[in-house]
PDB file of N, CA and C in Angstrom:
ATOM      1  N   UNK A   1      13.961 -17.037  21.610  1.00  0.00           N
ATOM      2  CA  UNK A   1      15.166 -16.335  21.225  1.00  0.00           C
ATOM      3  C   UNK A   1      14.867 -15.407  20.045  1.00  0.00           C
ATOM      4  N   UNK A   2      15.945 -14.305  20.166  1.00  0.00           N
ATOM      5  CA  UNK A   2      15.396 -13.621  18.941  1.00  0.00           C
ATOM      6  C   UNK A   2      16.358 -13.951  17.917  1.00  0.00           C
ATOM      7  N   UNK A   3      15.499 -14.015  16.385  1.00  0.00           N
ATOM      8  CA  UNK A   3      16.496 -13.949  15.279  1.00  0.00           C
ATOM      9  C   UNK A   3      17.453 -13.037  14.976  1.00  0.00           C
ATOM     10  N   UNK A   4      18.337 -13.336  14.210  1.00  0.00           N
ATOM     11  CA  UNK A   4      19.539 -12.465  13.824  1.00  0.00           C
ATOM     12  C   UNK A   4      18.971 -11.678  12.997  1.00  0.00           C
ATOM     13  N   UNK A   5      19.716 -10.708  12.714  1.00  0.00           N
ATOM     14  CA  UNK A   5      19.487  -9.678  11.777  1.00  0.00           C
ATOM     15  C   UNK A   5      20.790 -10.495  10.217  1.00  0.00           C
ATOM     16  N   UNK A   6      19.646 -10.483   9.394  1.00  0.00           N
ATOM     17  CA  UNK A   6      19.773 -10.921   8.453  1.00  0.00           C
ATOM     18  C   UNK A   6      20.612 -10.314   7.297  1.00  0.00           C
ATOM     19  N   UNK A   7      21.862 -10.247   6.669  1.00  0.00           N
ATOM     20  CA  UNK A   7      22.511 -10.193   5.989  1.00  0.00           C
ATOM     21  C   UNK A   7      22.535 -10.067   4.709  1.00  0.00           C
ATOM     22  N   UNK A   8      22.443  -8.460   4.307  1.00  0.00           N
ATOM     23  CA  UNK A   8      22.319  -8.777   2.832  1.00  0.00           C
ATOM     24  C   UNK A   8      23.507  -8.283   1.936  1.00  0.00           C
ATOM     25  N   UNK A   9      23.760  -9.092   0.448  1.00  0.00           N
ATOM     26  CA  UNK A   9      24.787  -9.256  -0.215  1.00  0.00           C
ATOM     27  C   UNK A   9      24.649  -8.039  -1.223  1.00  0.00           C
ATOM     28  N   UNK A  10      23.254  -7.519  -0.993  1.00  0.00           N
ATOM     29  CA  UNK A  10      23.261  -6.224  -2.396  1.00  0.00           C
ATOM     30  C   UNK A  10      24.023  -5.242  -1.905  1.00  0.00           C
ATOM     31  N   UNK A  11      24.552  -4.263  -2.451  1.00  0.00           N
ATOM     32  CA  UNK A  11      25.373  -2.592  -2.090  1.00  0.00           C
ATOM     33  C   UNK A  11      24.307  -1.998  -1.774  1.00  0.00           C
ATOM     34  N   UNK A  12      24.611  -1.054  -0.744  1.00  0.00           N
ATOM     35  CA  UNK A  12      23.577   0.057  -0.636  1.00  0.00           C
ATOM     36  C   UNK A  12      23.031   0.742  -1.615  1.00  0.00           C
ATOM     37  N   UNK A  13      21.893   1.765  -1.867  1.00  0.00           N
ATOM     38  CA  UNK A  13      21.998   2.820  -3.031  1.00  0.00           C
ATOM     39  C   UNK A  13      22.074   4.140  -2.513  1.00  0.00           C
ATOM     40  N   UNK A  14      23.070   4.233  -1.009  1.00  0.00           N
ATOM     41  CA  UNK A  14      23.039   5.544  -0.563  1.00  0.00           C
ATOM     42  C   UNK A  14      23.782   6.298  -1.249  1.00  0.00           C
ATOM     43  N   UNK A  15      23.166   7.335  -1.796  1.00  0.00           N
ATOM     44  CA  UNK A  15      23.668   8.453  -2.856  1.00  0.00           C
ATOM     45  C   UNK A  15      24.961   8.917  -1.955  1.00  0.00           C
ATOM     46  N   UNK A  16      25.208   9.159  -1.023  1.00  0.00           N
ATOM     47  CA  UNK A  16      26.701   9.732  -0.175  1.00  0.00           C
ATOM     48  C   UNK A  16      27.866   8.981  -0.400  1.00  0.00           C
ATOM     49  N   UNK A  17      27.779   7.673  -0.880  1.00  0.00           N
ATOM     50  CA  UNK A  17      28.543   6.722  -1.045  1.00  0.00           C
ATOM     51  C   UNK A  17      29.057   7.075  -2.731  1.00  0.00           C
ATOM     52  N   UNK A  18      28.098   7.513  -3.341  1.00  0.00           N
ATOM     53  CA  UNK A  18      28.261   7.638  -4.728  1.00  0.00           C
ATOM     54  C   UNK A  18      28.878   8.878  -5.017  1.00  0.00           C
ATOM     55  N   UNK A  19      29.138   9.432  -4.152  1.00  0.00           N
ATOM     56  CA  UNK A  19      29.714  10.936  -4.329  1.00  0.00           C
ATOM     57  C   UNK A  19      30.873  11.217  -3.659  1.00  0.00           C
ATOM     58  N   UNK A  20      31.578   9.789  -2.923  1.00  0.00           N
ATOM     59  CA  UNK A  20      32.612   9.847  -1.886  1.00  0.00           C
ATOM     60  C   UNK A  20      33.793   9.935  -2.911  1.00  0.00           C
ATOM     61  N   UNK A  21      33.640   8.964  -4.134  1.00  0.00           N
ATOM     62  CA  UNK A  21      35.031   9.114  -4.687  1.00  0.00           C
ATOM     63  C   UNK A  21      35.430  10.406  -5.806  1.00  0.00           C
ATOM     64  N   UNK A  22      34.439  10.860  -5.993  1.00  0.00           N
ATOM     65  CA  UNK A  22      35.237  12.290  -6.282  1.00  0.00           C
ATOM     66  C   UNK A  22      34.783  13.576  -5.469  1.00  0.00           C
ATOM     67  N   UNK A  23      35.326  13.443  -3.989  1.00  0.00           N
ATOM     68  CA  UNK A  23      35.575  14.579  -3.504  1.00  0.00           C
ATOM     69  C   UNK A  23      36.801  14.879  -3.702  1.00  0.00           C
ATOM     70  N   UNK A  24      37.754  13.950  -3.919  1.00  0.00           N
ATOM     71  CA  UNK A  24      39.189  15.013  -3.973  1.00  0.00           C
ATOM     72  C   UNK A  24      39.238  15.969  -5.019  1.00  0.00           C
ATOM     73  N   UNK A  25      38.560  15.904  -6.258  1.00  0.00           N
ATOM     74  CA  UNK A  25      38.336  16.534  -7.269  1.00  0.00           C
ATOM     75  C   UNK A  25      37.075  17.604  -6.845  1.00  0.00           C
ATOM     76  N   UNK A  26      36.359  17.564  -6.468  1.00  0.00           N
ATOM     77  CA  UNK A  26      35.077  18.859  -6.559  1.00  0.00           C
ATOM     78  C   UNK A  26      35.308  19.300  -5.518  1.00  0.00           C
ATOM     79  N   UNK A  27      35.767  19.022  -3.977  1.00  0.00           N
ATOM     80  CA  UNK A  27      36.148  20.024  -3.165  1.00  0.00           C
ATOM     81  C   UNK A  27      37.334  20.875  -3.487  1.00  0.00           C
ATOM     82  N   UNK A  28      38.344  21.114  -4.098  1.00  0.00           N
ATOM     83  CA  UNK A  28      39.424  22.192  -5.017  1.00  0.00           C
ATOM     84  C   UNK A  28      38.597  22.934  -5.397  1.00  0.00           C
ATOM     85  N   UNK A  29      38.054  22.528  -6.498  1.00  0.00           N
ATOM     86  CA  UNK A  29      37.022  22.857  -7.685  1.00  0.00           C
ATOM     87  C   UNK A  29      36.256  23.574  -7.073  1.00  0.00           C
ATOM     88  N   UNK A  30      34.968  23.421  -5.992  1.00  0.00           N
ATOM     89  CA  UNK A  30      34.141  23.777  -5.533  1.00  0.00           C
ATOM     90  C   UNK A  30      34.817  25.023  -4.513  1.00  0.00           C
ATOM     91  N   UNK A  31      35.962  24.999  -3.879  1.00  0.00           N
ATOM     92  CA  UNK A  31      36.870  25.970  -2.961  1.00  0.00           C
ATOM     93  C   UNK A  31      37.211  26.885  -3.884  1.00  0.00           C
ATOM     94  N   UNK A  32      37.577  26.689  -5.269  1.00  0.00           N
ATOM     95  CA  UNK A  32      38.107  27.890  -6.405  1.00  0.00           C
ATOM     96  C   UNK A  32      37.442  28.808  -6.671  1.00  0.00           C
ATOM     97  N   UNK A  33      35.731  28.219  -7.364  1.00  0.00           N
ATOM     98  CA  UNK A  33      34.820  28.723  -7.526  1.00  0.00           C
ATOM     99  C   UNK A  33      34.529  29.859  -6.329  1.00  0.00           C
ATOM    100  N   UNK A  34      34.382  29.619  -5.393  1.00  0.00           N
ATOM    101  CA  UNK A  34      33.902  29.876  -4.121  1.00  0.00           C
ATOM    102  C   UNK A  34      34.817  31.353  -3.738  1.00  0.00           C
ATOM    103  N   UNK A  35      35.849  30.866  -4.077  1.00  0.00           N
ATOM    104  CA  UNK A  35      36.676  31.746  -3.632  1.00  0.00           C
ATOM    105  C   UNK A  35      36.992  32.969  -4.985  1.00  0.00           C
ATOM    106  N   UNK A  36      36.815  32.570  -6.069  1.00  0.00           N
ATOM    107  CA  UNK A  36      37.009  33.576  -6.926  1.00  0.00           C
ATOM    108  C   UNK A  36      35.724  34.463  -6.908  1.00  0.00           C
ATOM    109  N   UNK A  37      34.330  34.131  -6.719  1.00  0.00           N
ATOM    110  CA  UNK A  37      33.337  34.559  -6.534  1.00  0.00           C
ATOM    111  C   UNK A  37      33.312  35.343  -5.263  1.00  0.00           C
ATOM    112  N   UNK A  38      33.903  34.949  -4.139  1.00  0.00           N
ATOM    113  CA  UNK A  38      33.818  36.482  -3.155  1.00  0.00           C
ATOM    114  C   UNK A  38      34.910  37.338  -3.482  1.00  0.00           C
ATOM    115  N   UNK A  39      35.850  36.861  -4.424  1.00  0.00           N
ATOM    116  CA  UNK A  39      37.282  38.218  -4.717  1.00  0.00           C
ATOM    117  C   UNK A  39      36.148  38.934  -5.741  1.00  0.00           C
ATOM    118  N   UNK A  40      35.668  38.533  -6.844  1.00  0.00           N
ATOM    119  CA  UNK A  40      34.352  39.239  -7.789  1.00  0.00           C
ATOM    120  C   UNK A  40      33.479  40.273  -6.548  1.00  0.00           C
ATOM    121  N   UNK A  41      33.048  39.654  -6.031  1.00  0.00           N
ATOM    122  CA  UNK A  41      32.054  40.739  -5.340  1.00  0.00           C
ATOM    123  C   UNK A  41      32.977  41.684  -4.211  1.00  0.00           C
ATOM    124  N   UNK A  42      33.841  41.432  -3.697  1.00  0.00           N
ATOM    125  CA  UNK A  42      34.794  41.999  -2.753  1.00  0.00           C
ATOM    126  C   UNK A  42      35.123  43.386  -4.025  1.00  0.00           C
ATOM    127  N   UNK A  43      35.716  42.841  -4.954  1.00  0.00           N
ATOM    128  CA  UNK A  43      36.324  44.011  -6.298  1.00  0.00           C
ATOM    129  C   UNK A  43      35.013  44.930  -6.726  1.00  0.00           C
ATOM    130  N   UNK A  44      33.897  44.737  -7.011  1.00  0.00           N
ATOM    131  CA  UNK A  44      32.807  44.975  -7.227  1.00  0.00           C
ATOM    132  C   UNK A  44      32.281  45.978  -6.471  1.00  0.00           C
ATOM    133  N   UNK A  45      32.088  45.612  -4.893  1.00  0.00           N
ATOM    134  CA  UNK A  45      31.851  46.629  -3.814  1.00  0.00           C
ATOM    135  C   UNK A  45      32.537  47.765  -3.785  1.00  0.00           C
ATOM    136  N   UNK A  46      33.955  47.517  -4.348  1.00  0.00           N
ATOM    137  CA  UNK A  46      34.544  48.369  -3.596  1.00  0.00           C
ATOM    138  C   UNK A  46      34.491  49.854  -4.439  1.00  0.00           C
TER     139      UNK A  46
END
């Protein structure tokens, strides 16, 4: 028979996990930036 897959009690250290709870904060943030930076170059070009 085969053994079980064995169970472990530590947390992951996947960095994606560590960055899940402030997306509600840096995706705004990161959309503002983003967006004031192509009105800058849009004004710029023209």
């Amino acid at each position: 028979m085969s053994a079980s897959p064995t169970q472990h009690d530590t947390p992951s250290d996947d960095p994606v996990e560590k960055i899940v709870p402030y997306m509600p904060l840096v995706l705004p943030v990161a959309g503002g930036v983003l967006i004031f930076l192509l009105a800058f170059i849009a004004v710029f070009m023209a």
